[in-house]
N, C-alpha and C. Protein backbone atom coordinates (compact mmCIF):
# COMPACT_ATOMS: atom_id res chain seq x y z
N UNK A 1 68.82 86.98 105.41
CA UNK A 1 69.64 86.82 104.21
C UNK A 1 71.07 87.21 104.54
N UNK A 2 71.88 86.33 104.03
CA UNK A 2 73.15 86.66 104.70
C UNK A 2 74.06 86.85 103.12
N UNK A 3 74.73 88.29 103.05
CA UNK A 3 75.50 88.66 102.22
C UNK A 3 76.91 88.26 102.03
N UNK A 4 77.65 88.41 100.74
CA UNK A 4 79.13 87.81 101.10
C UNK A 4 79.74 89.46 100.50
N UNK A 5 80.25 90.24 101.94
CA UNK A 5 80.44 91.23 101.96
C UNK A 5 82.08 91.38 102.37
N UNK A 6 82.52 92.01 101.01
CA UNK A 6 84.12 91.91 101.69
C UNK A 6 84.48 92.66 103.02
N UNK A 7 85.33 92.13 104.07
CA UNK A 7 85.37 92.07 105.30
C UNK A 7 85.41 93.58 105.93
N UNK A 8 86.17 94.57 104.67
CA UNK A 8 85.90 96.33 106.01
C UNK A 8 84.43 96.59 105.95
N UNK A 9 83.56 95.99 105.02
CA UNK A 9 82.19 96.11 104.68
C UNK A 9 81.37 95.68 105.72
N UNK A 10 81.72 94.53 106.00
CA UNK A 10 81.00 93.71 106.91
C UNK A 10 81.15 93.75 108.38
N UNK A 11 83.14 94.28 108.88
CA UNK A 11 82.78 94.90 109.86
C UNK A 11 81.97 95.77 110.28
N UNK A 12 81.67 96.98 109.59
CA UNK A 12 81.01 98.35 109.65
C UNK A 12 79.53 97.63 109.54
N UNK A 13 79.33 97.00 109.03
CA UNK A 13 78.12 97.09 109.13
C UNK A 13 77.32 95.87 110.31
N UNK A 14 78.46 95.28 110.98
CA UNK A 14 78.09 94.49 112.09
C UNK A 14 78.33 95.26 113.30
N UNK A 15 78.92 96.09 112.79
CA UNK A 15 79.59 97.44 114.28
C UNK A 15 77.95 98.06 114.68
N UNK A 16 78.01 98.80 113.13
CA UNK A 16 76.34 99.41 113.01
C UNK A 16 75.14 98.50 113.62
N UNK A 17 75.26 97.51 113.63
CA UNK A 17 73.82 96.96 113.87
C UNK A 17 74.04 96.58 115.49
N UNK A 18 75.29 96.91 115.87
CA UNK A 18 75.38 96.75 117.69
C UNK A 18 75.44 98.09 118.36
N UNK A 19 74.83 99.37 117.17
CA UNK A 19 75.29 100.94 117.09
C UNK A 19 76.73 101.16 117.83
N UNK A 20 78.10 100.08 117.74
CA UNK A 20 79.11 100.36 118.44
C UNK A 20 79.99 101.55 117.38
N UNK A 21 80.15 102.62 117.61
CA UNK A 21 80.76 103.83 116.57
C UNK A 21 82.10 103.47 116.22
N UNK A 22 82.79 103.57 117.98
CA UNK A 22 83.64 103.12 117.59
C UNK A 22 84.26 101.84 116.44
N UNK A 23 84.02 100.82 116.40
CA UNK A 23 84.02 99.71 115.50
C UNK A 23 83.45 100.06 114.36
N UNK A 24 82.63 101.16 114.51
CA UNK A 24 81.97 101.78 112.77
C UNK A 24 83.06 102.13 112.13
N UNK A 25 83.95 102.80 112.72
CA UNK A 25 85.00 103.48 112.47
C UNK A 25 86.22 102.79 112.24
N UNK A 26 86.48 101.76 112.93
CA UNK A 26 87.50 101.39 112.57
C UNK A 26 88.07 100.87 111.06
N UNK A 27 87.04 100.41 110.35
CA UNK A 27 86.99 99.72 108.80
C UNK A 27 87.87 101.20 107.93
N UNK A 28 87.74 101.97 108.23
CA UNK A 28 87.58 103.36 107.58
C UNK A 28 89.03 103.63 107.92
N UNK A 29 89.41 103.93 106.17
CA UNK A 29 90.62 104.81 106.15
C UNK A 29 91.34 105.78 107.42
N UNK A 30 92.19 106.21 107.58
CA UNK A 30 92.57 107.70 108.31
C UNK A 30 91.81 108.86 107.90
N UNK A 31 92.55 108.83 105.81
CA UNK A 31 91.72 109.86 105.29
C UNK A 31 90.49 109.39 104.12
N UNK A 32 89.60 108.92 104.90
CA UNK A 32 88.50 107.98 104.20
C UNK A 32 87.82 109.51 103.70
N UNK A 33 86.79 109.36 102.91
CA UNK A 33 85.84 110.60 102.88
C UNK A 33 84.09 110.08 102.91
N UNK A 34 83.80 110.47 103.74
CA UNK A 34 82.32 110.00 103.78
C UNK A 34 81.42 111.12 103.02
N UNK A 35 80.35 110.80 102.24
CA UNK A 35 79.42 111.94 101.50
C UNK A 35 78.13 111.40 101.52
N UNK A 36 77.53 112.28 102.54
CA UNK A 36 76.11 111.88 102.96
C UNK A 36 75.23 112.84 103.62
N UNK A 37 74.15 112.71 102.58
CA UNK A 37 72.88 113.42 103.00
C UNK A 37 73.18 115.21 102.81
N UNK A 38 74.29 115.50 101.16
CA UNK A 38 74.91 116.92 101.05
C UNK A 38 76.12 117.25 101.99
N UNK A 39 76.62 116.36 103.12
CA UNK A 39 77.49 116.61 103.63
C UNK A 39 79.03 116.01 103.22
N UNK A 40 80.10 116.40 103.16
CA UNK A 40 81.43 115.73 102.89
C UNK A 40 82.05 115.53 104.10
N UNK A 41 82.61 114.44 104.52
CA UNK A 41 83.10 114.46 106.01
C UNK A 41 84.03 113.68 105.22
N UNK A 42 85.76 114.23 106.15
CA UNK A 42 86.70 113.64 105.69
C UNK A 42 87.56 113.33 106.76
N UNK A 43 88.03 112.15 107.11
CA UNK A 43 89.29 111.79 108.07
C UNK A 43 88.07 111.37 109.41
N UNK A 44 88.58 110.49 110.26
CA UNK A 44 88.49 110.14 111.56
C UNK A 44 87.30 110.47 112.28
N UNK A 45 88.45 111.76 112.33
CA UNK A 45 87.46 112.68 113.27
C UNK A 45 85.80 113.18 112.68
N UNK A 46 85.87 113.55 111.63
CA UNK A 46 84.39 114.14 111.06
C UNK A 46 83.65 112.76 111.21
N UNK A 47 84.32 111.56 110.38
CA UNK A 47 83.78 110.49 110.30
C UNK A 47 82.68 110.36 111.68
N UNK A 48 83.61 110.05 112.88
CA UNK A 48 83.19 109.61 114.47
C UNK A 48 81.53 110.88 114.28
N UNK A 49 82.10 111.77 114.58
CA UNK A 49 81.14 112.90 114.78
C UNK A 49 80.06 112.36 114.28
N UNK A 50 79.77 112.25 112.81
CA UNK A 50 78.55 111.50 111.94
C UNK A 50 78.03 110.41 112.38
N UNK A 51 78.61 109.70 113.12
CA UNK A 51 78.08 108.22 113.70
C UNK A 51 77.95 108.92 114.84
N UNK A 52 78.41 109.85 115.97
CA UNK A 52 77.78 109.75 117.10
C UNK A 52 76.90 110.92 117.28
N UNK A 53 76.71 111.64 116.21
CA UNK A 53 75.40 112.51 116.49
C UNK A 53 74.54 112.26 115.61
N UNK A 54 74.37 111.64 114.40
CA UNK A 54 73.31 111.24 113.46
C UNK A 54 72.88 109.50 113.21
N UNK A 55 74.23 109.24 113.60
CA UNK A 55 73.68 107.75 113.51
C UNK A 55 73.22 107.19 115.45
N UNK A 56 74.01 107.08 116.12
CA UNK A 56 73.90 106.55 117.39
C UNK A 56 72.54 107.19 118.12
N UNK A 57 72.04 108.34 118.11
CA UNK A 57 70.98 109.18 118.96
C UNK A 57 69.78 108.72 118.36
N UNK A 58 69.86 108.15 117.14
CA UNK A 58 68.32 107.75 116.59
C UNK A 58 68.85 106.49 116.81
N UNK A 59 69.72 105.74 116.85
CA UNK A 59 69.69 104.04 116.68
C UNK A 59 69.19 103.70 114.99
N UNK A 60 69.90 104.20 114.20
CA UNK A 60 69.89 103.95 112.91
C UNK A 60 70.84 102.80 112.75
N UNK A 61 70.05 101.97 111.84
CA UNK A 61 70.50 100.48 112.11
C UNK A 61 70.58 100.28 110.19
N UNK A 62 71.57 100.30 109.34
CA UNK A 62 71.64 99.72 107.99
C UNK A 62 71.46 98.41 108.21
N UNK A 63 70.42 97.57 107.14
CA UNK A 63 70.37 96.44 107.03
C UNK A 63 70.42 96.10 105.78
N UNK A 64 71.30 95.97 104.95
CA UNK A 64 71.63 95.21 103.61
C UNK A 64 71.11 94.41 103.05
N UNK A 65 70.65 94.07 101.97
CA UNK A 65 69.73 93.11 101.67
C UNK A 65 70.45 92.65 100.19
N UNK A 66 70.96 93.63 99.25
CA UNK A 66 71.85 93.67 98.11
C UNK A 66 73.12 93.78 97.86
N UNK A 67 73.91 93.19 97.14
CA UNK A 67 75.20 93.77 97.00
C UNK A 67 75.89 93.46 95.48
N UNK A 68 76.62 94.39 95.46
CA UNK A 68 77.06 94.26 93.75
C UNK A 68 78.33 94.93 93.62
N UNK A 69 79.10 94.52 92.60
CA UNK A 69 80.45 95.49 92.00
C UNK A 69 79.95 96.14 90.85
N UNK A 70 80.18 97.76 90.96
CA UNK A 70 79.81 98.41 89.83
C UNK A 70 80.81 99.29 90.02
N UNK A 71 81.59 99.74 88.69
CA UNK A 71 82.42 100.73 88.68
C UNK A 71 83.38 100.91 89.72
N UNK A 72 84.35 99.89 90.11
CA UNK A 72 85.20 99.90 91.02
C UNK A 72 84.82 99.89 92.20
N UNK A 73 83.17 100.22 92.98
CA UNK A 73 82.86 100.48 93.71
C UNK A 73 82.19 98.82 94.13
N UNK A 74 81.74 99.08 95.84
CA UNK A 74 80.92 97.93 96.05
C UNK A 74 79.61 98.09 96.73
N UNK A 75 78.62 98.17 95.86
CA UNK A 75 76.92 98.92 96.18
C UNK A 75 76.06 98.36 97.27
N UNK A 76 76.18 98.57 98.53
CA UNK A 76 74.97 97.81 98.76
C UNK A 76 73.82 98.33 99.04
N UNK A 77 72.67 97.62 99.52
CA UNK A 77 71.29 98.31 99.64
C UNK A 77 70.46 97.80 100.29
N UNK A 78 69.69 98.41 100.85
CA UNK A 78 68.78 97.93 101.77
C UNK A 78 68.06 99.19 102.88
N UNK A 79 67.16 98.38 104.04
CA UNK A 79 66.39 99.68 104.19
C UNK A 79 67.74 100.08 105.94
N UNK A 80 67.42 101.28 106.09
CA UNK A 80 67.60 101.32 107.77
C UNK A 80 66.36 102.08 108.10
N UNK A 81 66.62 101.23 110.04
CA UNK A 81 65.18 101.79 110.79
C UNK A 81 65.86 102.31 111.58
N UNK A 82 65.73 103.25 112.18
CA UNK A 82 65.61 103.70 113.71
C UNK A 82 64.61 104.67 114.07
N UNK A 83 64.94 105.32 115.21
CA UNK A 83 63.85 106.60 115.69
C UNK A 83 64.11 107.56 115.25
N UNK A 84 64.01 107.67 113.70
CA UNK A 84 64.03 108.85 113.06
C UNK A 84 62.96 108.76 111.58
N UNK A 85 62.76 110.18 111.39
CA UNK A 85 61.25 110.27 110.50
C UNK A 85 61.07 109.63 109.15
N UNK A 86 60.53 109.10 108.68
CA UNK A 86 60.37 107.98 107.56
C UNK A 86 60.76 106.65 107.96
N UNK A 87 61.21 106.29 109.01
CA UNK A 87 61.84 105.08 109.38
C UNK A 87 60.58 103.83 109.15
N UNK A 88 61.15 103.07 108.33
CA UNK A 88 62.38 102.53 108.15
C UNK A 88 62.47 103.60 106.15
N UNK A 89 63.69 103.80 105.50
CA UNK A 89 63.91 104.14 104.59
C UNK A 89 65.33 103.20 103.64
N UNK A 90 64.83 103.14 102.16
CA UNK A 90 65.84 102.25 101.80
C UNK A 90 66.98 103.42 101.20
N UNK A 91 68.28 102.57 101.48
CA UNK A 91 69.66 103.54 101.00
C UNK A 91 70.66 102.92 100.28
N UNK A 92 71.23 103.66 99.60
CA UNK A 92 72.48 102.86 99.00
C UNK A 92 73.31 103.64 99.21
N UNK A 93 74.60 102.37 99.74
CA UNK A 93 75.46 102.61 99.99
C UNK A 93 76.84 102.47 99.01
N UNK A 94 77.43 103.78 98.59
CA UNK A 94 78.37 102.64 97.95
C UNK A 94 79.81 103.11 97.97
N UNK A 95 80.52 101.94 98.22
CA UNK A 95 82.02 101.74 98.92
C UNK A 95 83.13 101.78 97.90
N UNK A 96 84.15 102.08 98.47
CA UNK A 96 85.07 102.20 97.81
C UNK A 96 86.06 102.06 98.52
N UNK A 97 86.82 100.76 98.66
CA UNK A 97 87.82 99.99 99.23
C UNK A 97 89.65 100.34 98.74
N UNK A 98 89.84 100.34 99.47
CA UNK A 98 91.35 100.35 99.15
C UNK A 98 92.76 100.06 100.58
N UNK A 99 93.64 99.18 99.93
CA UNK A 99 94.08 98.36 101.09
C UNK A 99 93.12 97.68 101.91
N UNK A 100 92.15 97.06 102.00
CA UNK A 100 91.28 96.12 103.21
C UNK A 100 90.80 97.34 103.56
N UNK A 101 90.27 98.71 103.22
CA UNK A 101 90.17 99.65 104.21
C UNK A 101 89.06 100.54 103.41
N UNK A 102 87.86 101.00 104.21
CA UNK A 102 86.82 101.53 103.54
C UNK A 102 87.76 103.12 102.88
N UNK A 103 87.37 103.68 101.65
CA UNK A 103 88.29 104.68 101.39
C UNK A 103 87.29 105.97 101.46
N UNK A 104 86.28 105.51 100.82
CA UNK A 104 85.01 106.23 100.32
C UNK A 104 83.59 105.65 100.55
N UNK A 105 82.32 106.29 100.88
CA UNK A 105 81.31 105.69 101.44
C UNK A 105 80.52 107.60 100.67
N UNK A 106 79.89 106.46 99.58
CA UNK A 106 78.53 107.89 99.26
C UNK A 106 77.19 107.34 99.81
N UNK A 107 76.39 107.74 100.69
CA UNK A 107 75.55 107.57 101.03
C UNK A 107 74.09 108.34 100.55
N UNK A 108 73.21 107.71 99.91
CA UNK A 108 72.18 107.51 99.25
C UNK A 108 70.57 107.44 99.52
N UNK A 109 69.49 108.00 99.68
CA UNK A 109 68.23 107.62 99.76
C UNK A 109 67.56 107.58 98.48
């Protein structure tokens, strides 16, 4: 199923499914804020960290299946698998764009 995902969306999440971090990263603000799993990670640097010790070491792979505009935001959903416990598990993701540029990312199980 192929989504029509506005483009910092769709980089990141074509970066993700080649686990390239770098390119995870690039969609993403300077001072983006990521909030996931009780954690707040803000700017670049925290960002990278989160993709290369929680996402890249299991090969956690988001695969989207939904997408929607709700509340300024842009929701998507679907399951990710990798080698980590419950795998595969469904998540929502939801974005918050500003300039072409991911601003905000709350991450969801």
């Amino acid at each position: 199923m192929s989504l029509d995902l506005p483009s910092p969306i769709a980089a990141y999440v074509a970066a993700n499914a080649r686990l390239d971090a770098a390119a995870m990263l690039e969609p993403f603000a300077a001072d983006a804020v990521v909030r996931d799993n009780g954690a707040v990670l803000q700017g670049h640097a925290e960002i990278s960290a989160l993709f290369e010790e929680a996402v890249i070491p299991v090969k956690a792979i988001f695969t989207p299946d939904t997408a929607r505009h709700e509340d300024g935001q842009v929701v998507v959903e679907g399951p990710a698998h990798g080698d980590f416990k419950g795998s595969p598990i469904r998540f929502t993701y939801r974005f918050t764009l500003e300039n072409d540029a991911i601003k905000a990312l709350e991450i969801t199980a």
